[in-house]
PDB file of N, CA and C in Angstrom:
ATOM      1  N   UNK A   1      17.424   1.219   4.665  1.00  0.00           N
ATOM      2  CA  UNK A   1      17.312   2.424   3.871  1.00  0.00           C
ATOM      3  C   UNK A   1      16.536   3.474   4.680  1.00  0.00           C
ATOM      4  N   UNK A   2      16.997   4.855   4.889  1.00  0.00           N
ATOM      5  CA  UNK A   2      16.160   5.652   5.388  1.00  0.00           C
ATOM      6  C   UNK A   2      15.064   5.612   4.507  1.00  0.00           C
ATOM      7  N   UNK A   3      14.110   6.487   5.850  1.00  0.00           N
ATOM      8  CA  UNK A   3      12.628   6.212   5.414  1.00  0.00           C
ATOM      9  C   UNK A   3      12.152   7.603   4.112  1.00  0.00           C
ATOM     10  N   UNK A   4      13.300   9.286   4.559  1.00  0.00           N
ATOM     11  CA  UNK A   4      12.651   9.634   3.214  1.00  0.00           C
ATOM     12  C   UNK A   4      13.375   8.920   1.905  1.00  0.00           C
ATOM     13  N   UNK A   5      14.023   8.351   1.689  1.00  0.00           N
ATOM     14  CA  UNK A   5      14.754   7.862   0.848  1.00  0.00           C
ATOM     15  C   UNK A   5      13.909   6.818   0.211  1.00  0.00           C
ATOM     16  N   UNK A   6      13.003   5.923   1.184  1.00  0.00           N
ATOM     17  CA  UNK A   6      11.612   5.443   0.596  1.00  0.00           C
ATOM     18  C   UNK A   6      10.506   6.193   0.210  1.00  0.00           C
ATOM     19  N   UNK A   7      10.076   7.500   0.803  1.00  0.00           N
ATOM     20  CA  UNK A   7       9.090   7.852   0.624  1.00  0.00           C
ATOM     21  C   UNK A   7       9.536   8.580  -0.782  1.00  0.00           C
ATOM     22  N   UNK A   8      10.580   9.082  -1.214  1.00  0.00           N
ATOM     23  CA  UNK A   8      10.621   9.558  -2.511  1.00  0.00           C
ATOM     24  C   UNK A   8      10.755   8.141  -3.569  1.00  0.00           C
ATOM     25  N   UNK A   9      11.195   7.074  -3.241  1.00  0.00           N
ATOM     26  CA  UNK A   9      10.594   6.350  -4.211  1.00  0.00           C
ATOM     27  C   UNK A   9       9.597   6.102  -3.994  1.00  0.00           C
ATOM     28  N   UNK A  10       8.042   5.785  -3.110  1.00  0.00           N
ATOM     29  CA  UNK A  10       6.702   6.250  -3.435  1.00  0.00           C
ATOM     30  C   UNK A  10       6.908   7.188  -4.518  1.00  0.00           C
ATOM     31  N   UNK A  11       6.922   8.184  -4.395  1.00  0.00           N
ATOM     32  CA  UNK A  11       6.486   9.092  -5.310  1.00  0.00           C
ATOM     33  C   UNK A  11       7.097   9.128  -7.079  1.00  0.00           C
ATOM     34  N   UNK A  12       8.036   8.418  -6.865  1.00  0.00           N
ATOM     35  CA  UNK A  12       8.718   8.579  -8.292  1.00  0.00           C
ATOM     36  C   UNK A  12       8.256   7.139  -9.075  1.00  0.00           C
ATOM     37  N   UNK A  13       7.953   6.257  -8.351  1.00  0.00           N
ATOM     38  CA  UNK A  13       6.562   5.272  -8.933  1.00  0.00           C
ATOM     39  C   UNK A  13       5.626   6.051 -10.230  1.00  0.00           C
ATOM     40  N   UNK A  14       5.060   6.645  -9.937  1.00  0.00           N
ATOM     41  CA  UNK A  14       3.918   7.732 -10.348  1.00  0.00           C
ATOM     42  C   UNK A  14       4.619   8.201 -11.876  1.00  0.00           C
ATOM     43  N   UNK A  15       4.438   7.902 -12.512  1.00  0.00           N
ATOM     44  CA  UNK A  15       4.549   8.386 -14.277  1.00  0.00           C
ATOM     45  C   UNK A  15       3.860   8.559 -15.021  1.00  0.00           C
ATOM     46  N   UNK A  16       3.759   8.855 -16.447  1.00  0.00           N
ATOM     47  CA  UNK A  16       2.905   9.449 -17.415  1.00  0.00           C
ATOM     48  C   UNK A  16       2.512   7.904 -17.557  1.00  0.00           C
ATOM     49  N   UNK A  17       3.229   6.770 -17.756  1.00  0.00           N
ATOM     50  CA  UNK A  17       2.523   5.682 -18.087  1.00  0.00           C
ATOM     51  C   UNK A  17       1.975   4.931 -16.820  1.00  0.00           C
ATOM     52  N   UNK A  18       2.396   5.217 -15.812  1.00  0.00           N
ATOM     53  CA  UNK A  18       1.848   4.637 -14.568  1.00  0.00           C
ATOM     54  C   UNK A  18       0.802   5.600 -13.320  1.00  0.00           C
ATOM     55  N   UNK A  19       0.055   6.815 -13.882  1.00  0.00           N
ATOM     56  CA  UNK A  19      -0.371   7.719 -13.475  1.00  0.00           C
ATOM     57  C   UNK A  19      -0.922   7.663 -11.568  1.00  0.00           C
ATOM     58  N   UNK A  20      -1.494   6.292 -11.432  1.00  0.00           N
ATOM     59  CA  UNK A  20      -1.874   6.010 -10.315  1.00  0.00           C
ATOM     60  C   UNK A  20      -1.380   4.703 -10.123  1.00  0.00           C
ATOM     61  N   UNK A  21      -1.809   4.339  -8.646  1.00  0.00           N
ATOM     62  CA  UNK A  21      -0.949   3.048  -7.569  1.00  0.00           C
ATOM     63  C   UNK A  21      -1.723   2.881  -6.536  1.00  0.00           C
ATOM     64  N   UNK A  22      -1.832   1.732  -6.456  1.00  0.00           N
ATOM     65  CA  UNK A  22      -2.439   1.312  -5.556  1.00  0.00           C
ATOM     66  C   UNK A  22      -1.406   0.840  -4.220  1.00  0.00           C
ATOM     67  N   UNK A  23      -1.840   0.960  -3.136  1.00  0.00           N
ATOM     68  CA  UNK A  23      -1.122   0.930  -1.774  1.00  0.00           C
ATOM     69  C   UNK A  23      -0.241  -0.472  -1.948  1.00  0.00           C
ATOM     70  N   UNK A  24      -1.286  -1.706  -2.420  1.00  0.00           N
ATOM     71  CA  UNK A  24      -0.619  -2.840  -2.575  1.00  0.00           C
ATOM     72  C   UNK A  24       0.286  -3.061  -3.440  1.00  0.00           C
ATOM     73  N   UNK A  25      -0.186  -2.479  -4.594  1.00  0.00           N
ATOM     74  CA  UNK A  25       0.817  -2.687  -5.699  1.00  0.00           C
ATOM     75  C   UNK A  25       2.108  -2.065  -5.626  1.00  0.00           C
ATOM     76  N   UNK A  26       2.265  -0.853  -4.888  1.00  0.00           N
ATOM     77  CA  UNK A  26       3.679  -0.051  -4.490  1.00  0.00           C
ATOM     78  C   UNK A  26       4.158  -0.846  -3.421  1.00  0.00           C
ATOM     79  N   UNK A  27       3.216  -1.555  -2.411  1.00  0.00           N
ATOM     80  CA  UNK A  27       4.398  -2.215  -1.726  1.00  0.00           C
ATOM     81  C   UNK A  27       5.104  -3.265  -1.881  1.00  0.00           C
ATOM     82  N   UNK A  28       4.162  -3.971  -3.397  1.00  0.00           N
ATOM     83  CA  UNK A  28       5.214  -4.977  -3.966  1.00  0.00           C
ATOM     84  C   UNK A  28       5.811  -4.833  -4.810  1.00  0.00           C
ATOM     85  N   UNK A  29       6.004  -3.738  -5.279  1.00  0.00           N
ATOM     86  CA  UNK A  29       7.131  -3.177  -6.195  1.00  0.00           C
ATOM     87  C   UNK A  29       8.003  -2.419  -5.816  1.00  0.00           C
ATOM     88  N   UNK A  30       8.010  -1.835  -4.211  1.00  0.00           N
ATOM     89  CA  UNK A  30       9.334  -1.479  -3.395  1.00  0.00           C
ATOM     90  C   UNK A  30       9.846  -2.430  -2.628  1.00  0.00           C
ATOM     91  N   UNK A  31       9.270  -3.424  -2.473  1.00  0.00           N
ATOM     92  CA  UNK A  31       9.503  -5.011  -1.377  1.00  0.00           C
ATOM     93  C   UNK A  31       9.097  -4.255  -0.270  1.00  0.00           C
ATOM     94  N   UNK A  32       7.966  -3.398   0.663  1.00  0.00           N
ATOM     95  CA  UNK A  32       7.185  -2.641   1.282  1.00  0.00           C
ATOM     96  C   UNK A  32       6.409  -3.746   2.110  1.00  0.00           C
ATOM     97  N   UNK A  33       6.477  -3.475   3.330  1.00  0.00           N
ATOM     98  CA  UNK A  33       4.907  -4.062   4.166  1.00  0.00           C
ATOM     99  C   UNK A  33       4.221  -3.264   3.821  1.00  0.00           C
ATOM    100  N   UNK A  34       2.907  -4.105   3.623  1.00  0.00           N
ATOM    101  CA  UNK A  34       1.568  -3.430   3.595  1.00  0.00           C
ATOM    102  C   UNK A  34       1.149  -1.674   4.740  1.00  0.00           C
ATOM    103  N   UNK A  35       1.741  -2.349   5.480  1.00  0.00           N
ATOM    104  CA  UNK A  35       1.720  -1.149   6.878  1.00  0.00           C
ATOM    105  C   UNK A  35       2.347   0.253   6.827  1.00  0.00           C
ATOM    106  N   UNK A  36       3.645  -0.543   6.437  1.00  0.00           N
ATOM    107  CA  UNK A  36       4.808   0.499   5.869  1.00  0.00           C
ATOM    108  C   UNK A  36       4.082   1.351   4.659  1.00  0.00           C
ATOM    109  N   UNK A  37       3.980   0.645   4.018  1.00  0.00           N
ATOM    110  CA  UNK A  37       3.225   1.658   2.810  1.00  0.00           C
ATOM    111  C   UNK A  37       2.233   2.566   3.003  1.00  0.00           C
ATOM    112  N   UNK A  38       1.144   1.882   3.397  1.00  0.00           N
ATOM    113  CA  UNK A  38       0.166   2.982   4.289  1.00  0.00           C
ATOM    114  C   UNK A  38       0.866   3.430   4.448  1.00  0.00           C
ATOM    115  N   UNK A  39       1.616   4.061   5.465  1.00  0.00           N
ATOM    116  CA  UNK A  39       2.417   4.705   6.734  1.00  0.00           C
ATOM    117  C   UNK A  39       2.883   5.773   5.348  1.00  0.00           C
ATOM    118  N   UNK A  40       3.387   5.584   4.417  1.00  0.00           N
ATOM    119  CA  UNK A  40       3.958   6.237   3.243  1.00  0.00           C
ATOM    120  C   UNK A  40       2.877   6.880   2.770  1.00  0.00           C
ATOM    121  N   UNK A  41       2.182   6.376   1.828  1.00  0.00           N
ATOM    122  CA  UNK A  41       0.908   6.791   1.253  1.00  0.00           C
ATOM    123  C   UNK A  41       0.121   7.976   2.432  1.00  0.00           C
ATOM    124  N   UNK A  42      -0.216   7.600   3.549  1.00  0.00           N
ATOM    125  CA  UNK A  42      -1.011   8.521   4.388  1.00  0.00           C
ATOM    126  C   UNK A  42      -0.622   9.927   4.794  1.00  0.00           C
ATOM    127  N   UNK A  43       1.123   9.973   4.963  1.00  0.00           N
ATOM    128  CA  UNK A  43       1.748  10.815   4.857  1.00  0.00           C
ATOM    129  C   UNK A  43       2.129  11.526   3.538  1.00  0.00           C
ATOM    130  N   UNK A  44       2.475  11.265   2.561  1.00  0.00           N
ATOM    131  CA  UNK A  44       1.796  11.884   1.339  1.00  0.00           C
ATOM    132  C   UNK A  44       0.279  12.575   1.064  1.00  0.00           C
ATOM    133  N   UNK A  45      -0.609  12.203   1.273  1.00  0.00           N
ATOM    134  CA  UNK A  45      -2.003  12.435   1.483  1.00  0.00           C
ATOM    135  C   UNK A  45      -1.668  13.524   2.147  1.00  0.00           C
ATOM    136  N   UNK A  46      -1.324  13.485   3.438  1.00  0.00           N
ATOM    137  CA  UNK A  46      -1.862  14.604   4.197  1.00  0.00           C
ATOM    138  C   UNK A  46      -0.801  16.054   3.918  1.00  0.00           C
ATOM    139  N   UNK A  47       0.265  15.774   3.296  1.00  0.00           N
ATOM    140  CA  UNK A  47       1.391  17.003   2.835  1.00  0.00           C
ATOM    141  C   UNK A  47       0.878  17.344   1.449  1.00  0.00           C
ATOM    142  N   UNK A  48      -0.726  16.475   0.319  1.00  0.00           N
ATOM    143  CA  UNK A  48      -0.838  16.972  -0.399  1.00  0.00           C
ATOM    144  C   UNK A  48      -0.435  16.846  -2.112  1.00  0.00           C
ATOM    145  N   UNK A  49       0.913  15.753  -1.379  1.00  0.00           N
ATOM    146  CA  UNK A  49       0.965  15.311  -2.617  1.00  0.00           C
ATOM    147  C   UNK A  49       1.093  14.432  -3.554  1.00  0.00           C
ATOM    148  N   UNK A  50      -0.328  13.642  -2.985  1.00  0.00           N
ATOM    149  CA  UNK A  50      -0.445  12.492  -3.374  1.00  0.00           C
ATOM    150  C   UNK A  50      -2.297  12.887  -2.875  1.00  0.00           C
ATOM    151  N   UNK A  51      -3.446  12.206  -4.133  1.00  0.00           N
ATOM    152  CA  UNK A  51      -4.532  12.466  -3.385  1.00  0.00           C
ATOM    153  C   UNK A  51      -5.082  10.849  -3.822  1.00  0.00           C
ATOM    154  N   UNK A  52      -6.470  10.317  -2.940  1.00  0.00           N
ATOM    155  CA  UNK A  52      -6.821   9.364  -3.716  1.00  0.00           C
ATOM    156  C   UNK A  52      -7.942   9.732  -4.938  1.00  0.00           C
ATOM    157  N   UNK A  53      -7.436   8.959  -6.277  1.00  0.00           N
ATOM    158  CA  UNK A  53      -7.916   9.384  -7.493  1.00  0.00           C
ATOM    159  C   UNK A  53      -9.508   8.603  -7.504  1.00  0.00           C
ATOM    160  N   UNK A  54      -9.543   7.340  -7.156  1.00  0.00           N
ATOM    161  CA  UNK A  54     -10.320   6.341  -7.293  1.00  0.00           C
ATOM    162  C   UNK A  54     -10.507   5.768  -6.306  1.00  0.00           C
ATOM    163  N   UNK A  55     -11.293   4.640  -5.886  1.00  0.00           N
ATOM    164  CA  UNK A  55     -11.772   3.625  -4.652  1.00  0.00           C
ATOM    165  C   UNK A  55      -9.986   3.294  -5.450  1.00  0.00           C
ATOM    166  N   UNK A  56      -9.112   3.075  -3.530  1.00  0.00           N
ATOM    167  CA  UNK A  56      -8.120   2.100  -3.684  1.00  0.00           C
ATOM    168  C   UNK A  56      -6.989   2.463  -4.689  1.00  0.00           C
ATOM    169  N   UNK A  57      -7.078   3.640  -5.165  1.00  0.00           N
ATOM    170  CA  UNK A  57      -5.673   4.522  -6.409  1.00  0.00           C
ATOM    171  C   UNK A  57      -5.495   6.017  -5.913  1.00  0.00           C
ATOM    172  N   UNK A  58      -4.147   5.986  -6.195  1.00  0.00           N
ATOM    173  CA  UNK A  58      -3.705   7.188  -5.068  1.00  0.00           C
ATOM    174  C   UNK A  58      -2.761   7.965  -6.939  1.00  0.00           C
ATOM    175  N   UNK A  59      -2.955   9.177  -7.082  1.00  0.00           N
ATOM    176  CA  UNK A  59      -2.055   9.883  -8.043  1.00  0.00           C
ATOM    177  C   UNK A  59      -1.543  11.072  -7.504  1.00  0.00           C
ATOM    178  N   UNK A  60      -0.806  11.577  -8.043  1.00  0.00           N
ATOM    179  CA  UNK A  60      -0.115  13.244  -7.534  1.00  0.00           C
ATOM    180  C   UNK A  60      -0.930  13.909  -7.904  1.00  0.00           C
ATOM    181  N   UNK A  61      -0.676  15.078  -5.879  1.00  0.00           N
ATOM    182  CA  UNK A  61      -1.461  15.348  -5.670  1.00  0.00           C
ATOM    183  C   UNK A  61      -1.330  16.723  -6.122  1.00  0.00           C
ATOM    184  N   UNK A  62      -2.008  18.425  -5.355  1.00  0.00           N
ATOM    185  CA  UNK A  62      -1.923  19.382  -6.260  1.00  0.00           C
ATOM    186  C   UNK A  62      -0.493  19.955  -5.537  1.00  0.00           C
ATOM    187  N   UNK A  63      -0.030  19.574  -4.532  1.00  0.00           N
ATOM    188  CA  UNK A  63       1.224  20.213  -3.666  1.00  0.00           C
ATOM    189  C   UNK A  63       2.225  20.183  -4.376  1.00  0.00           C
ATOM    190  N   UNK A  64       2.200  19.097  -5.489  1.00  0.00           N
ATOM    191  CA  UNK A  64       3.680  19.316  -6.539  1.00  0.00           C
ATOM    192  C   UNK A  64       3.397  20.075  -7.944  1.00  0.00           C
ATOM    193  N   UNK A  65       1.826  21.048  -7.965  1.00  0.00           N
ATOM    194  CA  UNK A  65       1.798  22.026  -8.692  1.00  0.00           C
ATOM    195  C   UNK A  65       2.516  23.173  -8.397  1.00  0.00           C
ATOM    196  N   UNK A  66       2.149  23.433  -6.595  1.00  0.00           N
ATOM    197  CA  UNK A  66       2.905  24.239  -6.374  1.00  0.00           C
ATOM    198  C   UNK A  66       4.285  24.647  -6.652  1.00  0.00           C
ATOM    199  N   UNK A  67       5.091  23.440  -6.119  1.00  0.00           N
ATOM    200  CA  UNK A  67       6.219  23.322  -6.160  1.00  0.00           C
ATOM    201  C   UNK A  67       6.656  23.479  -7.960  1.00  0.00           C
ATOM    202  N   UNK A  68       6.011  23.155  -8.539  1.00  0.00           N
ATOM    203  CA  UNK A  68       6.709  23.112 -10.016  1.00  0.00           C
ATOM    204  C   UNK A  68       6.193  24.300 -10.293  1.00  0.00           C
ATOM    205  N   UNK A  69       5.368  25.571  -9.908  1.00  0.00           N
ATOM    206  CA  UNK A  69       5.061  26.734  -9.786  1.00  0.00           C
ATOM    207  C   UNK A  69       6.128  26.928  -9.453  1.00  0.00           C
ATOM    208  N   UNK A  70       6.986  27.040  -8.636  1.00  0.00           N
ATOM    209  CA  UNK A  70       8.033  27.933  -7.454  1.00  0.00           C
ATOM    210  C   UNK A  70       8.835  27.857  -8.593  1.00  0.00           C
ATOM    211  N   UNK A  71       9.351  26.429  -9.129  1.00  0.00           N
ATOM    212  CA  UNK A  71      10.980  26.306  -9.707  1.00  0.00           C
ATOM    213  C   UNK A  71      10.634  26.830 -11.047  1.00  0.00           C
ATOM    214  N   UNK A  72       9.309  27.173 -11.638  1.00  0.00           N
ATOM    215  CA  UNK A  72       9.716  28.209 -12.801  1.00  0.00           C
ATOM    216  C   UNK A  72       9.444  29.347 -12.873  1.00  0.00           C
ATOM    217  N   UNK A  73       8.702  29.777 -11.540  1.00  0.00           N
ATOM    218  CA  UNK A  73       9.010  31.344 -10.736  1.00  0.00           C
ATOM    219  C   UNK A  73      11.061  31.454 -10.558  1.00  0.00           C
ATOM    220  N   UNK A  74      11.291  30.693 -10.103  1.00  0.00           N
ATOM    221  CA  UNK A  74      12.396  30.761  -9.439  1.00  0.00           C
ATOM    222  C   UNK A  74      13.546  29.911 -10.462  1.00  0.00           C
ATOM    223  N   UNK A  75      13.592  30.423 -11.292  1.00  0.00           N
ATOM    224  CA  UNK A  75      14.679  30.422 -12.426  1.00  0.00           C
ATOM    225  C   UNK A  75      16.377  30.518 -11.551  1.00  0.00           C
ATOM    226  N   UNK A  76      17.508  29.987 -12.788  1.00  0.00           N
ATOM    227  CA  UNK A  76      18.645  30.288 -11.459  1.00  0.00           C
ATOM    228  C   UNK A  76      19.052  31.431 -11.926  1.00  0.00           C
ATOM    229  N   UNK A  77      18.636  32.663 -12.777  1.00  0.00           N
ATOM    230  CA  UNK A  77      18.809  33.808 -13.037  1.00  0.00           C
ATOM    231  C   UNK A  77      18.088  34.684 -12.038  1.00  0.00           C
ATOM    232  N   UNK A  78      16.989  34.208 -12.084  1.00  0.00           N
ATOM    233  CA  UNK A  78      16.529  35.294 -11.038  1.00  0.00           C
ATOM    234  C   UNK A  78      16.720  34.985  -9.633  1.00  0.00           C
ATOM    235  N   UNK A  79      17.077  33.939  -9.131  1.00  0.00           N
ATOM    236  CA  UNK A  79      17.902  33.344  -7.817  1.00  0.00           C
ATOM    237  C   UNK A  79      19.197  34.152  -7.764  1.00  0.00           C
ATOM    238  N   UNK A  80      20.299  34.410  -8.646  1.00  0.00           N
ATOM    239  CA  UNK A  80      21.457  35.174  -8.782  1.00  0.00           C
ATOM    240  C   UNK A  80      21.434  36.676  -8.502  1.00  0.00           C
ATOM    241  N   UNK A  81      20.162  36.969  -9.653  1.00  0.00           N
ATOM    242  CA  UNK A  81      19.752  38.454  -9.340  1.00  0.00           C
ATOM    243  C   UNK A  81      19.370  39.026  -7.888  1.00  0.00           C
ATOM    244  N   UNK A  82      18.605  38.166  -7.053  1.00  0.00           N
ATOM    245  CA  UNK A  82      18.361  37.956  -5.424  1.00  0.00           C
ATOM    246  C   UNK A  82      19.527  38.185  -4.202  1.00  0.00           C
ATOM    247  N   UNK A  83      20.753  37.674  -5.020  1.00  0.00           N
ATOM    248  CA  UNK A  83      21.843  37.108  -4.051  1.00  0.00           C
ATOM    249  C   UNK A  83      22.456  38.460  -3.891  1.00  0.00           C
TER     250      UNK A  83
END
């Protein structure tokens, strides 16, 4: 499986009932090396969107405020109106 194709399931882990994750626990619930995951998790961290919440729990971070800023700035009406 490509690797962003993993790293967006990292992130879609993350729910209203599952708010935070721990490195271990995502890599045994994607079938993940420990390493691999880091490798996931750290890169999230550093793009922002993913921060650690707790010793050892990682939740979303503020970079997908932004982004959910943009897409209701950026309606597909006012995307049309642009074009």
């Amino acid at each position: 499986m490509r690797t962003t194709k993993r790293v967006l399931e990292v992130l879609q882990l993350f729910t209203m009932d599952t708010p935070e994750w721990s490195i271990d626990a995502a890599a045994q619930k994607l079938a993940l090396s420990q390493s691999t995951a880091y490798v996931y998790f750290r890169d999230l961290v550093e793009a922002a969107l993913l921060v650690k919440s707790r010793t050892g729990f990682y939740s979303i971070g503020p970079a997908v405020i932004v982004y959910d800023r943009l897409t209701r700035r950026l309606t597909p009406s006012s995307i049309m109106r642009s074009r």
